[in-house]
N, C-alpha and C. Protein backbone atom coordinates (compact mmCIF):
# COMPACT_ATOMS: atom_id res chain seq x y z
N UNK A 1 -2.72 39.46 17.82
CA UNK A 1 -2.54 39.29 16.38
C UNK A 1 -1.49 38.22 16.07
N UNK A 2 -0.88 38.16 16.82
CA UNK A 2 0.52 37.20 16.43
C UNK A 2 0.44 35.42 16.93
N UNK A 3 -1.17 35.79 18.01
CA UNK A 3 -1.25 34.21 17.97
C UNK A 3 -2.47 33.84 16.75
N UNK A 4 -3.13 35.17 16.17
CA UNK A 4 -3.89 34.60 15.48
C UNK A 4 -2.93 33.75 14.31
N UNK A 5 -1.72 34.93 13.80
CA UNK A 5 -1.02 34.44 12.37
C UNK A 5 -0.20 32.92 13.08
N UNK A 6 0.19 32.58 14.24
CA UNK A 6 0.71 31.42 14.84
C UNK A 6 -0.58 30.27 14.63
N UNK A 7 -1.19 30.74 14.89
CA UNK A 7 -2.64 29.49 14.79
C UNK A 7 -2.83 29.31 13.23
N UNK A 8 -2.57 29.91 12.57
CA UNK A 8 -3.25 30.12 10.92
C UNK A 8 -1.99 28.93 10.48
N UNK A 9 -0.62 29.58 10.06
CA UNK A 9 0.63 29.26 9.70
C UNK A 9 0.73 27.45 10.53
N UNK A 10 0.61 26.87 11.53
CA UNK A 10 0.03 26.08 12.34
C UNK A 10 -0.78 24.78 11.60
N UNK A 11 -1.95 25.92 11.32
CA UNK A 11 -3.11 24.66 10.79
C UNK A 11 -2.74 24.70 9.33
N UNK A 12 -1.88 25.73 8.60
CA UNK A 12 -1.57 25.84 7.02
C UNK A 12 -0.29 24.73 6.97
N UNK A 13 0.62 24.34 7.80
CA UNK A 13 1.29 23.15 7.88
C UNK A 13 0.91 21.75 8.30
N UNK A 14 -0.51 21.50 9.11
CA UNK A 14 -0.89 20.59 9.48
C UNK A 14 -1.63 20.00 8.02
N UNK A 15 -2.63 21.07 7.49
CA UNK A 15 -2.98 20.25 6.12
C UNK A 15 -1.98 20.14 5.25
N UNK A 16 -1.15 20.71 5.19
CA UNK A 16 -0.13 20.51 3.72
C UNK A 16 0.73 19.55 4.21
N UNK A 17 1.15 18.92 5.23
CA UNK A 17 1.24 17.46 5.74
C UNK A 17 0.11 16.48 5.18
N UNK A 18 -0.90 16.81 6.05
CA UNK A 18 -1.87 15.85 5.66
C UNK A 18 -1.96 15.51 4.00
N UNK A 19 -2.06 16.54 3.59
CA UNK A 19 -2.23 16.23 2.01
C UNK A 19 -1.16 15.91 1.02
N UNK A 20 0.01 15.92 1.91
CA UNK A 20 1.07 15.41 1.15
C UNK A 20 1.15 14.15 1.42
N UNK A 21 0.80 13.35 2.88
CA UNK A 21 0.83 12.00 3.19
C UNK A 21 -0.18 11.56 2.49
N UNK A 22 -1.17 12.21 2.11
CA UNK A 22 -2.19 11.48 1.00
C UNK A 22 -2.10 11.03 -0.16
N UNK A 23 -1.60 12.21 -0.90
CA UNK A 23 -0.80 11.97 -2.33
C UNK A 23 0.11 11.10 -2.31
N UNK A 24 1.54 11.04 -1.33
CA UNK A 24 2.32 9.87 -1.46
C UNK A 24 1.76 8.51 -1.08
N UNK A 25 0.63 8.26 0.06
CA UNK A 25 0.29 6.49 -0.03
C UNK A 25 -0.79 6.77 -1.27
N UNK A 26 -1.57 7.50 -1.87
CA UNK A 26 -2.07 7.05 -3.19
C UNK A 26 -1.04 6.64 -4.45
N UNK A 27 0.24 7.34 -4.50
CA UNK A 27 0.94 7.29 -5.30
C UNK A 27 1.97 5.48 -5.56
N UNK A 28 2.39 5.58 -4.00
CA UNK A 28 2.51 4.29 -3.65
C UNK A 28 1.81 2.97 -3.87
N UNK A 29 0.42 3.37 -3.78
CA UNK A 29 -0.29 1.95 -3.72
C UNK A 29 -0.87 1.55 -5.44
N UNK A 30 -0.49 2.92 -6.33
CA UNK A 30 -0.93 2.30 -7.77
C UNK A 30 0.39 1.90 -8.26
N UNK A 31 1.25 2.05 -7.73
CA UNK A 31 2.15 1.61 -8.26
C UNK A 31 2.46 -0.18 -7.75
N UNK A 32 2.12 -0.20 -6.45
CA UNK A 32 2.39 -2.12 -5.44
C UNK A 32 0.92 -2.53 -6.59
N UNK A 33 0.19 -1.59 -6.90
CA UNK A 33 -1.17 -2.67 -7.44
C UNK A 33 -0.77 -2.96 -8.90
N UNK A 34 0.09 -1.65 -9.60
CA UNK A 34 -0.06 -2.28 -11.05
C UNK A 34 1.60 -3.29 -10.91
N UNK A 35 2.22 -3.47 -9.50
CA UNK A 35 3.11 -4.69 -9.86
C UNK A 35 2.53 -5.92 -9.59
N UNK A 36 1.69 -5.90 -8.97
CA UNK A 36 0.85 -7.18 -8.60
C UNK A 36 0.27 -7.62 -9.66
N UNK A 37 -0.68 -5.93 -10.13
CA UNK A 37 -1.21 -7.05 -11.81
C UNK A 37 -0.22 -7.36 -12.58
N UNK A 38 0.76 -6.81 -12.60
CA UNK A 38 1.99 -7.28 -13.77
C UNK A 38 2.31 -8.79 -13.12
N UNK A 39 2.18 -9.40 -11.58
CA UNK A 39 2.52 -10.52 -11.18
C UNK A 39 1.31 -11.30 -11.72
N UNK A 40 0.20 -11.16 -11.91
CA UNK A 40 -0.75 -12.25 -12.02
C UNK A 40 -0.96 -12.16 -13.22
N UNK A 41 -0.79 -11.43 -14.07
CA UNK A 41 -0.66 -11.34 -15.95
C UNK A 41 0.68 -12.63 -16.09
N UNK A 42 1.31 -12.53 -15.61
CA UNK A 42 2.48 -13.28 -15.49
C UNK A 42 2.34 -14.47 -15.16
N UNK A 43 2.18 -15.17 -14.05
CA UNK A 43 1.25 -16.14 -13.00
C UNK A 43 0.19 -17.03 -14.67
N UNK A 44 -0.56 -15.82 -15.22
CA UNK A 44 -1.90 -16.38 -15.62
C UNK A 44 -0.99 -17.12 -17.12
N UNK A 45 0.12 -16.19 -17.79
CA UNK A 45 0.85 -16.67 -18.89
C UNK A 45 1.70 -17.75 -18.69
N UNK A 46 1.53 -18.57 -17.65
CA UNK A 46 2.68 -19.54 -17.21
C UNK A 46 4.64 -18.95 -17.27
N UNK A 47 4.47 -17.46 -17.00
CA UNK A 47 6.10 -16.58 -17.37
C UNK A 47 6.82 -16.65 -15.46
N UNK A 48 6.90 -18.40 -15.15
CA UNK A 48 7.14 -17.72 -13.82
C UNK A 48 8.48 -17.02 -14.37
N UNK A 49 9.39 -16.85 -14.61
CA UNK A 49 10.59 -16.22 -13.98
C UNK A 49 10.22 -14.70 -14.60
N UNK A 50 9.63 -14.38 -14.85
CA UNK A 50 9.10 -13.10 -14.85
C UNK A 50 8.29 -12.17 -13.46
N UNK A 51 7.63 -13.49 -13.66
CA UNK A 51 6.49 -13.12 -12.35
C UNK A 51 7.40 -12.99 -10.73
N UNK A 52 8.59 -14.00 -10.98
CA UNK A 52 8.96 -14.14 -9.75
C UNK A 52 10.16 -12.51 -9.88
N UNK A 53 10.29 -12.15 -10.85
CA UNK A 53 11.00 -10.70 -10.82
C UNK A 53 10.39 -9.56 -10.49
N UNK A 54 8.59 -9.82 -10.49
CA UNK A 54 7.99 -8.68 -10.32
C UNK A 54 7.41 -9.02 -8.45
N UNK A 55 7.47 -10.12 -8.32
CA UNK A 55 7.59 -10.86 -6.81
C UNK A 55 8.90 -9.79 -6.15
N UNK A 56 9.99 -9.95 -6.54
CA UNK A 56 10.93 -9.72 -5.81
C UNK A 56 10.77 -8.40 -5.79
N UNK A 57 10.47 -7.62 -7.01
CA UNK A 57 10.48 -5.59 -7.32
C UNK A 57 9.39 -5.59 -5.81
N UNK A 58 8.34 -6.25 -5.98
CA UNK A 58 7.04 -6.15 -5.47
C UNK A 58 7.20 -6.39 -3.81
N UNK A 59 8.02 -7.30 -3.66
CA UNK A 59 8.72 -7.01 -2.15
C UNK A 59 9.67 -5.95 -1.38
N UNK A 60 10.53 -5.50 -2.66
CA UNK A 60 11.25 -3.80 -2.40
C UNK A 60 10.20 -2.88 -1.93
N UNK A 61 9.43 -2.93 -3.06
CA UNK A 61 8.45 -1.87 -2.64
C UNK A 61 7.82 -1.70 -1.33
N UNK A 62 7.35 -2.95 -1.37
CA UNK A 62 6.92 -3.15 0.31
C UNK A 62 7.44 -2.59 1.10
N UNK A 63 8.38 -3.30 1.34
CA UNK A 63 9.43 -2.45 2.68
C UNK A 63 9.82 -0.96 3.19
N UNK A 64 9.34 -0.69 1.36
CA UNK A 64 9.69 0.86 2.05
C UNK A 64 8.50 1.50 1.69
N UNK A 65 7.51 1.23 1.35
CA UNK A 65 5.58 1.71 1.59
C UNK A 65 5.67 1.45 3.07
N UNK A 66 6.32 0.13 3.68
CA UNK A 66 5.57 -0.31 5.12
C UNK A 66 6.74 0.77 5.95
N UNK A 67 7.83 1.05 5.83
CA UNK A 67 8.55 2.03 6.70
C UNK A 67 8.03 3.47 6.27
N UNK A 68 7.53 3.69 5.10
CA UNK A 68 7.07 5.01 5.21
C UNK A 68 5.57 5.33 5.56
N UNK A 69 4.52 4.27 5.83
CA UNK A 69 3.30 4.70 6.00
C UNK A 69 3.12 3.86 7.35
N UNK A 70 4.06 3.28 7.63
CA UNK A 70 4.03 2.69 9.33
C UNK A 70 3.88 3.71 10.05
N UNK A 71 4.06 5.25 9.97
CA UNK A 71 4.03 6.43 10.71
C UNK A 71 2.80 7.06 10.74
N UNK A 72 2.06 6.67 9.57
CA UNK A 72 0.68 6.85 9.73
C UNK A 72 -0.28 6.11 10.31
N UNK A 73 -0.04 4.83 9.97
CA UNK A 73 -1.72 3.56 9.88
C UNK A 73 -0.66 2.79 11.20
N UNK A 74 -2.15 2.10 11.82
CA UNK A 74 -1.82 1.12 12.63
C UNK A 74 -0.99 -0.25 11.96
N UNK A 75 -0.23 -0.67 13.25
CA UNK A 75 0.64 -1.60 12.93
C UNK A 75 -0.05 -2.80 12.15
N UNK A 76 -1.15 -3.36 12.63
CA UNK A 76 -1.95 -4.97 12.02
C UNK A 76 -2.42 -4.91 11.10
N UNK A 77 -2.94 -3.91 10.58
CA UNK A 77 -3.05 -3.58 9.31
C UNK A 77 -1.52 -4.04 8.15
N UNK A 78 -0.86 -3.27 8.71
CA UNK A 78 0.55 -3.48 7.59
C UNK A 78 0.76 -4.58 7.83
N UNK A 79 0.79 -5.81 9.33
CA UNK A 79 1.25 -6.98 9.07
C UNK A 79 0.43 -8.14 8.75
N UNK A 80 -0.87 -7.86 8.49
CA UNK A 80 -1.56 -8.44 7.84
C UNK A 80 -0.82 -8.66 6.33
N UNK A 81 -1.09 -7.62 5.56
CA UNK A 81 -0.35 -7.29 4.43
C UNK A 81 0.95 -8.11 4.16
N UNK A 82 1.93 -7.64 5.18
CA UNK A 82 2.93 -8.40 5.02
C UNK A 82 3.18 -9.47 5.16
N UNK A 83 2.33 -10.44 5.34
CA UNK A 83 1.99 -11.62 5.93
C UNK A 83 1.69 -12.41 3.99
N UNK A 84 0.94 -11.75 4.22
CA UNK A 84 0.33 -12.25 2.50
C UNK A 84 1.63 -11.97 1.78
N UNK A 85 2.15 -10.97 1.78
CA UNK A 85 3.33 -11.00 0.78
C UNK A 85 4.36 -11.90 1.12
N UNK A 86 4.43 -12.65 2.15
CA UNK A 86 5.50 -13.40 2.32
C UNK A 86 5.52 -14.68 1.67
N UNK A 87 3.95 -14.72 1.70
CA UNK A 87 3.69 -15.97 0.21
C UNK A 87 3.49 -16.07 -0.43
N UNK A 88 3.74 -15.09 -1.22
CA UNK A 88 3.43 -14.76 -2.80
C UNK A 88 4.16 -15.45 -3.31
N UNK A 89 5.95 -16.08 -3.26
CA UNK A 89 6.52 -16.49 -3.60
C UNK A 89 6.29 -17.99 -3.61
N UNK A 90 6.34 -18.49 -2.91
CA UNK A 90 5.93 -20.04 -2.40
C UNK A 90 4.73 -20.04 -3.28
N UNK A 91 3.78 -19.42 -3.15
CA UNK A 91 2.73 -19.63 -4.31
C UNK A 91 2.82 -19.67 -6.15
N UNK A 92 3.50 -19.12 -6.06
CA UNK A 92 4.20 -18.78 -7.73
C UNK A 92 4.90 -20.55 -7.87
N UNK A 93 5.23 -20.36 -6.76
CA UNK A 93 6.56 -21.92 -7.26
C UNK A 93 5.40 -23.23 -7.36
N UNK A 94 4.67 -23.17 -6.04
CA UNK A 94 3.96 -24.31 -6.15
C UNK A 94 2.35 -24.49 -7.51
N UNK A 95 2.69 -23.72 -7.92
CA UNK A 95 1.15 -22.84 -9.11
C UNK A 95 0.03 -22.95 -9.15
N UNK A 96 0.06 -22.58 -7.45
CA UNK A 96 -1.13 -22.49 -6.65
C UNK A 96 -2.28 -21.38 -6.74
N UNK A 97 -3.76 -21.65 -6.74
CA UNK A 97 -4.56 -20.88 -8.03
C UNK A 97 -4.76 -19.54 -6.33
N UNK A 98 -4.49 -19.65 -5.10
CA UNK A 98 -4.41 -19.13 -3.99
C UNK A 98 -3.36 -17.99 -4.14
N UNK A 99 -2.20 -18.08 -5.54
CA UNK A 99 -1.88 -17.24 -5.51
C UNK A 99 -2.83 -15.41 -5.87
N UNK A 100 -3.41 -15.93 -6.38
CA UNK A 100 -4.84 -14.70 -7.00
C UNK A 100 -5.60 -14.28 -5.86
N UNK A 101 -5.69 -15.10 -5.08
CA UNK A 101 -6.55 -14.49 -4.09
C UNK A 101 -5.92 -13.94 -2.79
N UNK A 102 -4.49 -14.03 -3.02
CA UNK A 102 -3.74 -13.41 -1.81
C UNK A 102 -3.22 -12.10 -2.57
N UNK A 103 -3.10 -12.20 -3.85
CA UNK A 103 -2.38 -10.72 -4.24
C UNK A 103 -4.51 -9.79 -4.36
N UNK A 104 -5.09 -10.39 -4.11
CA UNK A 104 -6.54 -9.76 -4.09
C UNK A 104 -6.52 -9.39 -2.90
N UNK A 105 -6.23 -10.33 -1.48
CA UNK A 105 -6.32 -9.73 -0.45
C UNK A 105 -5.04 -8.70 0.05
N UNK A 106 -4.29 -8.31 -1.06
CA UNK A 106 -3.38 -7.54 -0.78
C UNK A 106 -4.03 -6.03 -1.03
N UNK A 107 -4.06 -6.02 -2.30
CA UNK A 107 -4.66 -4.97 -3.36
C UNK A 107 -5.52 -4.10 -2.40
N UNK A 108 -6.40 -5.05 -2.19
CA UNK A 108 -7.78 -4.77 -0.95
C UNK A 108 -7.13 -4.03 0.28
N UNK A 109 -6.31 -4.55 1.13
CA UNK A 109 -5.63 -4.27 2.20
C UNK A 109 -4.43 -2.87 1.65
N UNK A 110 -4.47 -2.68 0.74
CA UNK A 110 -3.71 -1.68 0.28
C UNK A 110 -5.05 -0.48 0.27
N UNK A 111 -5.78 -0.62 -1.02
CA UNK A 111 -6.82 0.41 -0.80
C UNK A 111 -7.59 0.66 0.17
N UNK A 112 -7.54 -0.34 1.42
CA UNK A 112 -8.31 0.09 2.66
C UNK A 112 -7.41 1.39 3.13
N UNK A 113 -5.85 0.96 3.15
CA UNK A 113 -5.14 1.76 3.73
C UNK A 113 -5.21 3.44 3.51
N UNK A 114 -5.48 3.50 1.92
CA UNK A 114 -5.62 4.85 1.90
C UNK A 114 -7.33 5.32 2.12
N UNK A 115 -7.69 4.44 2.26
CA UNK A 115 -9.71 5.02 2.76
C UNK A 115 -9.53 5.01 3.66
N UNK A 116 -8.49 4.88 4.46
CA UNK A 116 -8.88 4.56 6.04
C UNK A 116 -8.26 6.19 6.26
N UNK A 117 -7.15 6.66 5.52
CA UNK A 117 -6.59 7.87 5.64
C UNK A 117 -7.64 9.03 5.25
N UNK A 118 -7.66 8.54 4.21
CA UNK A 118 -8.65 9.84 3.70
C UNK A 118 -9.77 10.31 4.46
N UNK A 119 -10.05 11.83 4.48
CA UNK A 119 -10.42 12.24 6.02
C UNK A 119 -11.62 12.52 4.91
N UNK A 120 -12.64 11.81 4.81
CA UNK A 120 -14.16 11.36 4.86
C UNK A 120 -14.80 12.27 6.07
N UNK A 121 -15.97 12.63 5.46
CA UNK A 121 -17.00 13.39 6.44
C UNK A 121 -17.39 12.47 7.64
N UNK A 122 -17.63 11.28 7.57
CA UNK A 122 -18.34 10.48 7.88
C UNK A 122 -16.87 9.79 8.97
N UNK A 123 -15.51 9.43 8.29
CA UNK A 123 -14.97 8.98 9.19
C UNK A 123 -14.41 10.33 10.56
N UNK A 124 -14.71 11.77 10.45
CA UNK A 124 -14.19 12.92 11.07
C UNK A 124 -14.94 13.14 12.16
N UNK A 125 -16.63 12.75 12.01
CA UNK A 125 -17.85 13.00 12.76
C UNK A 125 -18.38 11.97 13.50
């Protein structure tokens, strides 16, 4: 009886992990996406020194999405990501139309991250 309640108590902490690491990278990633759109609303209004403030918020964030979900997802994934964010800035300055399509391949690389988590029938079987 006591390994059944050990096995139960067990798998009742393994999902309430799981589903808490779910909720926090969903929570995380609407928040890096609606600073990104706040960067390209910005970008599109010619407001760089705005844009380059939501650049800099938008790089905080990073760092600590990529130290807290580095424990979950594979490493190339995140440095893909981080790769693109390193030119977000340089793009803003030079008003390069490449800036749109790197905060797209961010966005993207963000919502893969949590589909890739989310435990799908299809990704379990």
């Amino acid at each position: 009886m006591k390994r059944l309640i050990l096995c139960i108590a067990i798998i009742v902490v393994i999902i309430s992990v799981s589903v808490f690491s779910l909720l926090t990278i969903k929570n995380k990633n609407e928040h890096l996406i609606e600073t990104l759109n706040a960067v390209t609303e910005y970008a599109e209004d010619k407001k760089t020194d705005l844009a380059l403030e939501k650049i800099d918020e938008f790089s905080r964030l990073w760092k600590k999405y990529y130290i807290c979900v580095s424990f979950l997802v594979e490493s190339s994934c995140l440095e893909d990501i981080s790769n693109s964010c390193a030119k977000l800035k340089a793009l803003l300055m030079k008003d390069s139309e490449e800036l749109y399509s790197e905060c797209e391949a961010i966005k993207y690389g963000i919502t893969l991250i949590y589909n890739n988590e989310f435990p799908y029938l299809h990704s379990i079987f």
